[in-house]
Protein backbone atom coordinates (compact mmCIF):
# COMPACT_ATOMS: atom_id res chain seq x y z
CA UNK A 1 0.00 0.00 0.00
CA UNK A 2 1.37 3.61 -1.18
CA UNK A 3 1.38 6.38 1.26
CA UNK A 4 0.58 9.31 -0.34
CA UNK A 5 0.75 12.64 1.77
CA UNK A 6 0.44 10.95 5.02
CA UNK A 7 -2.69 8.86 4.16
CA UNK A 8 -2.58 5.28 2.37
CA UNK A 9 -3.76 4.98 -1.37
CA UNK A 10 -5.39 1.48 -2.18
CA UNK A 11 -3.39 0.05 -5.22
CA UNK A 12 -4.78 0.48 -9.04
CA UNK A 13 -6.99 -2.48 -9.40
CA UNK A 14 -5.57 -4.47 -12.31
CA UNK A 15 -7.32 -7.02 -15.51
CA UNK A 16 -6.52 -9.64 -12.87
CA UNK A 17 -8.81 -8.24 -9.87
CA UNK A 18 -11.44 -7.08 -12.99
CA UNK A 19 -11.03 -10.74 -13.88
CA UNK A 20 -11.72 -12.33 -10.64
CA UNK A 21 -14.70 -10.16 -9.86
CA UNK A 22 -16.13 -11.39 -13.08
CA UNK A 23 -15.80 -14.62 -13.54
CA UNK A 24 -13.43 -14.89 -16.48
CA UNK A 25 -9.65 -14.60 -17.64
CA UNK A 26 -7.43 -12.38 -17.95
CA UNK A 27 -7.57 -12.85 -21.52
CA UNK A 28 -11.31 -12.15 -21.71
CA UNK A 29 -11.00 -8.86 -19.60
CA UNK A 30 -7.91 -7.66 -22.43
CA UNK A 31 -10.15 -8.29 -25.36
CA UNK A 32 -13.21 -6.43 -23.66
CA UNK A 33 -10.59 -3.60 -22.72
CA UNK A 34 -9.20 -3.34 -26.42
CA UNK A 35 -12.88 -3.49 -28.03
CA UNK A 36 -12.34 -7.20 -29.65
CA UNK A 37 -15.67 -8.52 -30.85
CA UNK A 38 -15.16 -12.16 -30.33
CA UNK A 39 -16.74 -11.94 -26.86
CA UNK A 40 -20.39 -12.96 -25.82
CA UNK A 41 -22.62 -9.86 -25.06
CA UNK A 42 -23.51 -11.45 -21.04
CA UNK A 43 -19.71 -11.99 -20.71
CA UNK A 44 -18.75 -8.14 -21.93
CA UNK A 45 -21.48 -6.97 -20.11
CA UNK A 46 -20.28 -8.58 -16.75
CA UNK A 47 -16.35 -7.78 -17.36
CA UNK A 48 -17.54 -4.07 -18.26
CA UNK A 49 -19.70 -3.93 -14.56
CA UNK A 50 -16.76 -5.25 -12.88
CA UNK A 51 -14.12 -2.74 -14.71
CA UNK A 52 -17.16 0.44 -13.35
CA UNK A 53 -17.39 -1.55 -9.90
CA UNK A 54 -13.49 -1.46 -9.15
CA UNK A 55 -12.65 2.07 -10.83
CA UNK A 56 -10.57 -0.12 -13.43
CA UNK A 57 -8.65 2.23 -16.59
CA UNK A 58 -7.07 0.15 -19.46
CA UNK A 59 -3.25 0.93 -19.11
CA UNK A 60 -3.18 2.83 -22.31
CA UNK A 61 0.79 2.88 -22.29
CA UNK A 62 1.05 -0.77 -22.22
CA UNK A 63 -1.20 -1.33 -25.11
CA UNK A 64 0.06 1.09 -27.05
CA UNK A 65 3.55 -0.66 -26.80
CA UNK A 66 1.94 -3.80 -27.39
CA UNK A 67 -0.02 -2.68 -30.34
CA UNK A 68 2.42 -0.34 -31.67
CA UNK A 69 -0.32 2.51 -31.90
CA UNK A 70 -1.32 5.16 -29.81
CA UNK A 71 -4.41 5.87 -31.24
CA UNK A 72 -3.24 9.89 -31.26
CA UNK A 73 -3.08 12.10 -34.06
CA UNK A 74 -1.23 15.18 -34.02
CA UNK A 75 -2.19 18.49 -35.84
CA UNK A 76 -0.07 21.09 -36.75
CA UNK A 77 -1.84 24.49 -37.48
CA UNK A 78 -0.45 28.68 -38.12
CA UNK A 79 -3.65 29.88 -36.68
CA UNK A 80 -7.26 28.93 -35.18
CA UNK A 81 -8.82 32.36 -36.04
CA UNK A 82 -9.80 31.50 -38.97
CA UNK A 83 -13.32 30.27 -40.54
CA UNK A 84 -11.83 27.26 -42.56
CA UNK A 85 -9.14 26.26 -40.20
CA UNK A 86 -11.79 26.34 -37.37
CA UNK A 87 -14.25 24.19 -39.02
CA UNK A 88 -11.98 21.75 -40.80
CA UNK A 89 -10.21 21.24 -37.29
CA UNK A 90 -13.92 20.34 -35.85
CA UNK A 91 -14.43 17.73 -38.93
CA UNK A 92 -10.61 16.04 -38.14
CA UNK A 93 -11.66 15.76 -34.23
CA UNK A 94 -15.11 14.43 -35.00
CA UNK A 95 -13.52 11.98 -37.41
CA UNK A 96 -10.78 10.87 -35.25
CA UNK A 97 -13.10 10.12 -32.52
CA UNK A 98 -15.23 8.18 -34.84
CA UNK A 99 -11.85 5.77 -35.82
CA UNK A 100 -11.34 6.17 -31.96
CA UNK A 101 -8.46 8.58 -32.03
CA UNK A 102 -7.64 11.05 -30.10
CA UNK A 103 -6.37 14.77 -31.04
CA UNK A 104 -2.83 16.24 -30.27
CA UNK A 105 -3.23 20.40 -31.42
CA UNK A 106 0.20 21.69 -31.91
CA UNK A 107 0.08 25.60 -33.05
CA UNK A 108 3.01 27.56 -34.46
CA UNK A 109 3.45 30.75 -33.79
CA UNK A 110 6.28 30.89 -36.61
CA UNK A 111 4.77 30.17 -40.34
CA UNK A 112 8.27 29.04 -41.71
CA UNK A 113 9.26 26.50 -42.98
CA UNK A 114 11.35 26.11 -39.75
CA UNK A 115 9.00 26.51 -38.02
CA UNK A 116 6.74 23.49 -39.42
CA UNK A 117 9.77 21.31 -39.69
CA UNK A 118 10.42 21.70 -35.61
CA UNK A 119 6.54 21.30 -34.89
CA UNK A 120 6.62 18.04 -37.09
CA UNK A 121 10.20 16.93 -35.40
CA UNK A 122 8.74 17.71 -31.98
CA UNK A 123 5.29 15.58 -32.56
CA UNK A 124 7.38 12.75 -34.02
CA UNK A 125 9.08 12.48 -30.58
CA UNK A 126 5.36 12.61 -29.06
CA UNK A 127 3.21 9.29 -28.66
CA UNK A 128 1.19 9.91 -31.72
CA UNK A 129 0.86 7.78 -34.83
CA UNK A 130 0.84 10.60 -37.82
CA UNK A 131 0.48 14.06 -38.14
CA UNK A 132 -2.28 16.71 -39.94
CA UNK A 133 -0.85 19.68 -41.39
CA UNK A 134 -3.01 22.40 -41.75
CA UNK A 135 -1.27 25.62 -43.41
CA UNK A 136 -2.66 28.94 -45.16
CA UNK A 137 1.16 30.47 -45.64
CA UNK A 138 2.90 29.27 -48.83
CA UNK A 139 5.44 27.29 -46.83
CA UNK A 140 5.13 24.29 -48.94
CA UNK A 141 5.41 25.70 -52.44
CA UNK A 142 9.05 26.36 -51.71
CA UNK A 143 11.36 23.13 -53.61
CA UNK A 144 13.78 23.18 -50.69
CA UNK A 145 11.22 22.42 -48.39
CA UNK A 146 11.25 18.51 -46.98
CA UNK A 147 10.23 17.19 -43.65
CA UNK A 148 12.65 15.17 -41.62
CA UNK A 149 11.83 11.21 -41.59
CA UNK A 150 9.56 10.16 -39.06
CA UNK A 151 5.80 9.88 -38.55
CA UNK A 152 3.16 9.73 -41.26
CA UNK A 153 1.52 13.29 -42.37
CA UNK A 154 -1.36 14.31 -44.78
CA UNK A 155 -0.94 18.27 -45.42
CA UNK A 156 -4.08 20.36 -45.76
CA UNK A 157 -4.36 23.57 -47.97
CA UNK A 158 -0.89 23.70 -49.39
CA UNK A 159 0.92 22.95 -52.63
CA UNK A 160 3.38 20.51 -50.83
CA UNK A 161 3.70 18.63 -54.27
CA UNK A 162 4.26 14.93 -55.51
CA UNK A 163 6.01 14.62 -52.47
CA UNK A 164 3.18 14.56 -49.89
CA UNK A 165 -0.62 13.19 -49.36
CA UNK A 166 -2.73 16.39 -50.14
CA UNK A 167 -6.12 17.22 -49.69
CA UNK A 168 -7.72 20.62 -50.46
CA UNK A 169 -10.33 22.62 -51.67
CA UNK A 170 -10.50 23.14 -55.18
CA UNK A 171 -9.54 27.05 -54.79
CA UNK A 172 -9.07 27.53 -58.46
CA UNK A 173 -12.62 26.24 -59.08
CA UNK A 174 -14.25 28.28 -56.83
CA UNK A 175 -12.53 31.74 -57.80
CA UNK A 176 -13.81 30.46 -61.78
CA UNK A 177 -17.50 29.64 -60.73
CA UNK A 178 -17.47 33.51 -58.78
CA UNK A 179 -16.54 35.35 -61.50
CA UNK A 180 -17.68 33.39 -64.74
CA UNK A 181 -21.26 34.19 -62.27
CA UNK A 182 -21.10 37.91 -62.50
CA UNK A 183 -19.66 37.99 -66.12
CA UNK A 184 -22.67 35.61 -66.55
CA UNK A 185 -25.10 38.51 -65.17
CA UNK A 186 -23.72 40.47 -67.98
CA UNK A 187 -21.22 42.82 -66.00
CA UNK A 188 -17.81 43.68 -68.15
CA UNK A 189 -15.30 44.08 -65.17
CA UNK A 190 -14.89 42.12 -61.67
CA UNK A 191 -12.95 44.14 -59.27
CA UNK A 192 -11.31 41.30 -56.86
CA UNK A 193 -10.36 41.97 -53.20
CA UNK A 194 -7.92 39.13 -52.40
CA UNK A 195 -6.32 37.77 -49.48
CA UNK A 196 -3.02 37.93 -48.04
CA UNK A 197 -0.03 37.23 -50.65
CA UNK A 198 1.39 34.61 -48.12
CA UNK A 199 -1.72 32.68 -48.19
CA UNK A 200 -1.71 29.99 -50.63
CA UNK A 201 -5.34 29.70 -50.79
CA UNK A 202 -5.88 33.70 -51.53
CA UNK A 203 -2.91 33.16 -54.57
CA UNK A 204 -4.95 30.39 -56.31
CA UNK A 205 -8.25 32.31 -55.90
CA UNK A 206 -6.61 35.77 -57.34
CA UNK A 207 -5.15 33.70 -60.03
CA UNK A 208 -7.96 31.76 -61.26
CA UNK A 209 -9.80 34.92 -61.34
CA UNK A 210 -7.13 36.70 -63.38
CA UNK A 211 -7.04 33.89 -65.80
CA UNK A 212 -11.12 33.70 -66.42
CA UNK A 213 -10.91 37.76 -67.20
CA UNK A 214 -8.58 36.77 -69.69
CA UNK A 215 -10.06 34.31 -71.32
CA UNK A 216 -13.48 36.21 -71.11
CA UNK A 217 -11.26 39.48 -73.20
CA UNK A 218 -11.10 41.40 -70.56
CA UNK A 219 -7.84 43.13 -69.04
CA UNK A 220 -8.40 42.38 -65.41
CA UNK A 221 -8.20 45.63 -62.73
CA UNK A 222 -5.82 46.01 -60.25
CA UNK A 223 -6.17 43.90 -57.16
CA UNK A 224 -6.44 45.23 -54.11
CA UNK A 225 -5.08 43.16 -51.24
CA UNK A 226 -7.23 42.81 -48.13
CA UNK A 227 -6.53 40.59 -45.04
CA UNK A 228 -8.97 38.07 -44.44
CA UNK A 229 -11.07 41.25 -41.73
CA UNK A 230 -13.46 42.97 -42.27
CA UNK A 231 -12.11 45.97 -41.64
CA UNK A 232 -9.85 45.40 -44.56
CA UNK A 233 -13.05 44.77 -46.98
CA UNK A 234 -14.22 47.81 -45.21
CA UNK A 235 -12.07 49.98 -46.23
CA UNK A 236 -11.49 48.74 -49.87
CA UNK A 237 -15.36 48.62 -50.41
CA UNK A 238 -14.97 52.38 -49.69
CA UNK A 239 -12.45 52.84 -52.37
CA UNK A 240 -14.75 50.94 -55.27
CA UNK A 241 -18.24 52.29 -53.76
CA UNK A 242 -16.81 55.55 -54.33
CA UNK A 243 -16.12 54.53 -58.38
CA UNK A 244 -19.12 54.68 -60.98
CA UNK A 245 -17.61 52.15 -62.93
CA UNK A 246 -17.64 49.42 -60.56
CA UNK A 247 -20.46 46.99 -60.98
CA UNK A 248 -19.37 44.12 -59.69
CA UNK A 249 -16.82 42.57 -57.20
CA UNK A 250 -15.74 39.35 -55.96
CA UNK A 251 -14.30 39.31 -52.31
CA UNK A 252 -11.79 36.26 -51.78
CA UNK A 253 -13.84 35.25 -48.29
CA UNK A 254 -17.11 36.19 -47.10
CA UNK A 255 -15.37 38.65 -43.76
CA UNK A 256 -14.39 40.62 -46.24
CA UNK A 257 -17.26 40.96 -49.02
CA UNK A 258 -19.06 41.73 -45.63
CA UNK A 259 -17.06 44.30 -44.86
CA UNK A 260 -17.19 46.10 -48.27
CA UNK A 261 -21.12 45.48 -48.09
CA UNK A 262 -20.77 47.73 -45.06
CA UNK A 263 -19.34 50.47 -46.87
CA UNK A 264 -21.27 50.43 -49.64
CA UNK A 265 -23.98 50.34 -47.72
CA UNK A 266 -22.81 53.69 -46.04
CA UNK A 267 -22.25 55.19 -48.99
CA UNK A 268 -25.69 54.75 -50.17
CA UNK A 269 -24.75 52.85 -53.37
CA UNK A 270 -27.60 49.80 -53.91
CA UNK A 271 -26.76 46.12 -53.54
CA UNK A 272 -27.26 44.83 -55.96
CA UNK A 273 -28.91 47.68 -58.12
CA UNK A 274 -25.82 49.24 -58.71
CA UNK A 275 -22.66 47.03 -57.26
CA UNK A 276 -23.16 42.91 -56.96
CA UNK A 277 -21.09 41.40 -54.55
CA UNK A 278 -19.74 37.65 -54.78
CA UNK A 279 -18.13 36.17 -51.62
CA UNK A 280 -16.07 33.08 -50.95
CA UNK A 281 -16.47 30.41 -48.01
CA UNK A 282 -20.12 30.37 -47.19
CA UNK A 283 -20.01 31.61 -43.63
CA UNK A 284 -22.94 30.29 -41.57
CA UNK A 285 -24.15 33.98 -41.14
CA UNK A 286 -23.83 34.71 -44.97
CA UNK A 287 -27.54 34.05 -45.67
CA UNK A 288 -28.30 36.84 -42.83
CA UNK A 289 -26.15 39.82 -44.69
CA UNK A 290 -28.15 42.24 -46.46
CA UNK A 291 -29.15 41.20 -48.75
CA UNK A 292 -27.80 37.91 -48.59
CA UNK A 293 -24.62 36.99 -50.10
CA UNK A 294 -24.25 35.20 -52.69
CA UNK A 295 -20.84 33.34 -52.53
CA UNK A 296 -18.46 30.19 -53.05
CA UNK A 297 -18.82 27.36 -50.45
CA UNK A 298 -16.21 25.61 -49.16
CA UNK A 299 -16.70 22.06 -48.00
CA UNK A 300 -14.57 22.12 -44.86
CA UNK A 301 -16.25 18.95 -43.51
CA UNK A 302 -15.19 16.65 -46.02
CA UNK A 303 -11.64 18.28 -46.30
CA UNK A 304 -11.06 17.34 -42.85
CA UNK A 305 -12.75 13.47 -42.96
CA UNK A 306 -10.62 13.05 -46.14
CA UNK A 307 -7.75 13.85 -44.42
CA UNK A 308 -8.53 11.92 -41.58
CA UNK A 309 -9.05 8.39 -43.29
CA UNK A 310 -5.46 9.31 -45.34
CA UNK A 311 -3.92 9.65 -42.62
CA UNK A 312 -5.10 6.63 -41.00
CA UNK A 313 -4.91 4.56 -44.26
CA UNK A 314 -1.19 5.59 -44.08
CA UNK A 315 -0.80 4.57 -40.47
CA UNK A 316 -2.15 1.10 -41.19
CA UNK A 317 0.28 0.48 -44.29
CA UNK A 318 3.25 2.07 -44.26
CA UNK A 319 3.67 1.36 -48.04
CA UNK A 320 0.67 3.62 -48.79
CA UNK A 321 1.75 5.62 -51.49
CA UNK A 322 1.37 9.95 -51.89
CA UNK A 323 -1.77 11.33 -53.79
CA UNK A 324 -3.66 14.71 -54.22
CA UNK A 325 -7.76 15.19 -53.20
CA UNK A 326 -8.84 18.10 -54.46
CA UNK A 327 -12.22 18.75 -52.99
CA UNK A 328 -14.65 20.56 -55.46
CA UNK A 329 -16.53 23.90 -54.57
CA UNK A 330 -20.06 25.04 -54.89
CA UNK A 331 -21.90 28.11 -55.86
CA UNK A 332 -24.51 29.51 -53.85
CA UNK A 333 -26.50 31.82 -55.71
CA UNK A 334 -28.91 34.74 -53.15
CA UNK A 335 -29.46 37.98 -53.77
CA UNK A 336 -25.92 40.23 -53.43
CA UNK A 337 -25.61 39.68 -57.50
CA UNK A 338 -27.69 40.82 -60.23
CA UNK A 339 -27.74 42.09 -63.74
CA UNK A 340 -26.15 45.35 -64.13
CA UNK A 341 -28.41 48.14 -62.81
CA UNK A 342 -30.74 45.64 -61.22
CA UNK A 343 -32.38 44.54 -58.57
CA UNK A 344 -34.22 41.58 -57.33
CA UNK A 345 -37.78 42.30 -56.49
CA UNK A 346 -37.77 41.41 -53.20
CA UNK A 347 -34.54 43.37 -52.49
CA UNK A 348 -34.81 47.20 -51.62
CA UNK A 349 -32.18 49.47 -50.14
CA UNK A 350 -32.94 49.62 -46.74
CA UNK A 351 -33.28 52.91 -45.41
């Protein structure tokens, strides 16, 4: 008997006092513990009111050691204030849990490609089977760029390459199906406020909608560079409210098409009478601007399950090989976007 602080502990109760109290083996109380299914339903049921009667735990460590697993996956993330990251992070927990795994988060502070490489080095030391990368900077497009041997990894939103399991949202798609939409409703320019240049995702989207101008004949405008805030819509959607020939603009996520609704809005020019407004990621709130945005949505859920079952595919068979998921997009038309000069009957300028 321990003495712990001057008064005695009773000892851990172990599979062979569960056992006892039971009925059965050892060997019955291990497969209950580790979820086998080639007990009888009385017998589990008795070994599982024992295990609740004594205050008995499974010694995690000692299976994992004897299973080689740990049933842990690590993630590796830049930030958590964003929409995407927050929501695919919710899909790889609720996934994990469903494969019974649990969730190591591992932020970085630093979004080089040090600073991934010592996250990844760090959770390879950890007891976790493989690791999630979740990144929004353009760490992996660099060639140089390798992580050290160790644990398996599926990267999220990132242009790691040949070299890596990758699954992502189809970014390019989505930036096509916004503005091939308002070129569609007959406007002859889309203004485009885009993301951060270090943001992989916010490169692909201002691409793709550089390249559909161009293949539409049209010279596109100069882009102006927002954040990801609405503040930084804000204050852009004051620059283009304050232009007559703006008609239309696509805002690379829906913060900041929110944010240059507000402006607009201030400046008394009419959504979408006389500017439409196309944003990207389908906040939850989206359908509650005014009017309603219409917008690209992303399908964070199944970017996150994807990457999940990857991982744990690779975990299983080390001799899995590297492939890219690209997870398509979806437009979701309401009633920010009309033809030019415009607007839906059931949408007035509120005053």
């Amino acid at each position: 008997m321990r003495i712990t602080g001057g008064r005695a502990s009773a000892p851990r109760p172990s599979m062979a006092d569960v056992a006892r109290l039971a009925g059965v083996s050892s060997q019955t109380v291990s497969r209950v513990s580790n979820g086998q299914s080639n007990v009888d339903e009385r017998t589990r049921a008795r070994v599982v009111k024992a295990m609740q009667t004594l205050g008995y735990r499974p010694n995690g460590a000692a299976r994992a050691l004897k299973s080689g697993r740990f049933h842990t996956i690590g993630v590796i993330m830049t930030t958590l204030q964003t929409l995407g990251n927050m929501r695919t992070l919710d899909a790889i927990a609720t996934e994990a849990a469903r494969a019974e795994y649990s969730v190591m988060l591992m932020p970085i502070a630093d979004p080089t490609l040090r600073g991934v490489s010592g996250a990844y080095q760090r959770l390879s030391a950890q007891a976790v089977d493989g690791a999630v990368i979740i990144l929004e900077a353009r760490l992996l497009d660099q060639a140089e760029f390798a992580l050290p041997p160790g644990i398996p990894v599926v990267v999220i939103d990132s242009g790691a390459g040949p070299g890596y399991t990758v699954v992502d949202t189809d970014q390019a798609l989505g930036a096509r199906q916004a503005t091939e939409h308002l070129l569609s409703l007959g406007h002859r320019q889309v203004w485009h406020i885009a993301g951060p240049e270090t943001s992989f995702s916010a490169v692909h989207r201002e691409q793709a909608w550089q390249r559909t101008l161009e293949e539409a004949g049209i010279t596109p405008p100069p882009v102006l560079r927002g954040d990801w805030t609405c503040e930084s819509g804000y204050q852009h959607g004051r620059t283009l409210g304050g232009r007559n020939d703006v008609t239309a603009i696509f805002a690379a996520n829906d913060q900041m098409g929110l944010g240059a609704m507000q402006a607009l809005h201030e400046l008394g020019r009419d959504i979408p009478g006389e500017i439409s407004i196309v944003g990207f990621d389908d906040m939850d709130v989206a359908r509650s601007f005014w009017p309603p945005l219409t917008t690209i949505r992303q399908d964070f859920a199944a970017v996150g399950r994807l990457s999940i079952r990857k991982l744990l595919r690779k975990v299983s068979d080390a001799s899995t090989g590297n492939d890219t998921t690209i997870v398509p997009t979806e437009l979701i038309i309401r009633r920010s976007t009309a033809p030019p000069g415009q607007s839906p009957p059931s949408v007035r300028k509120r005053v």
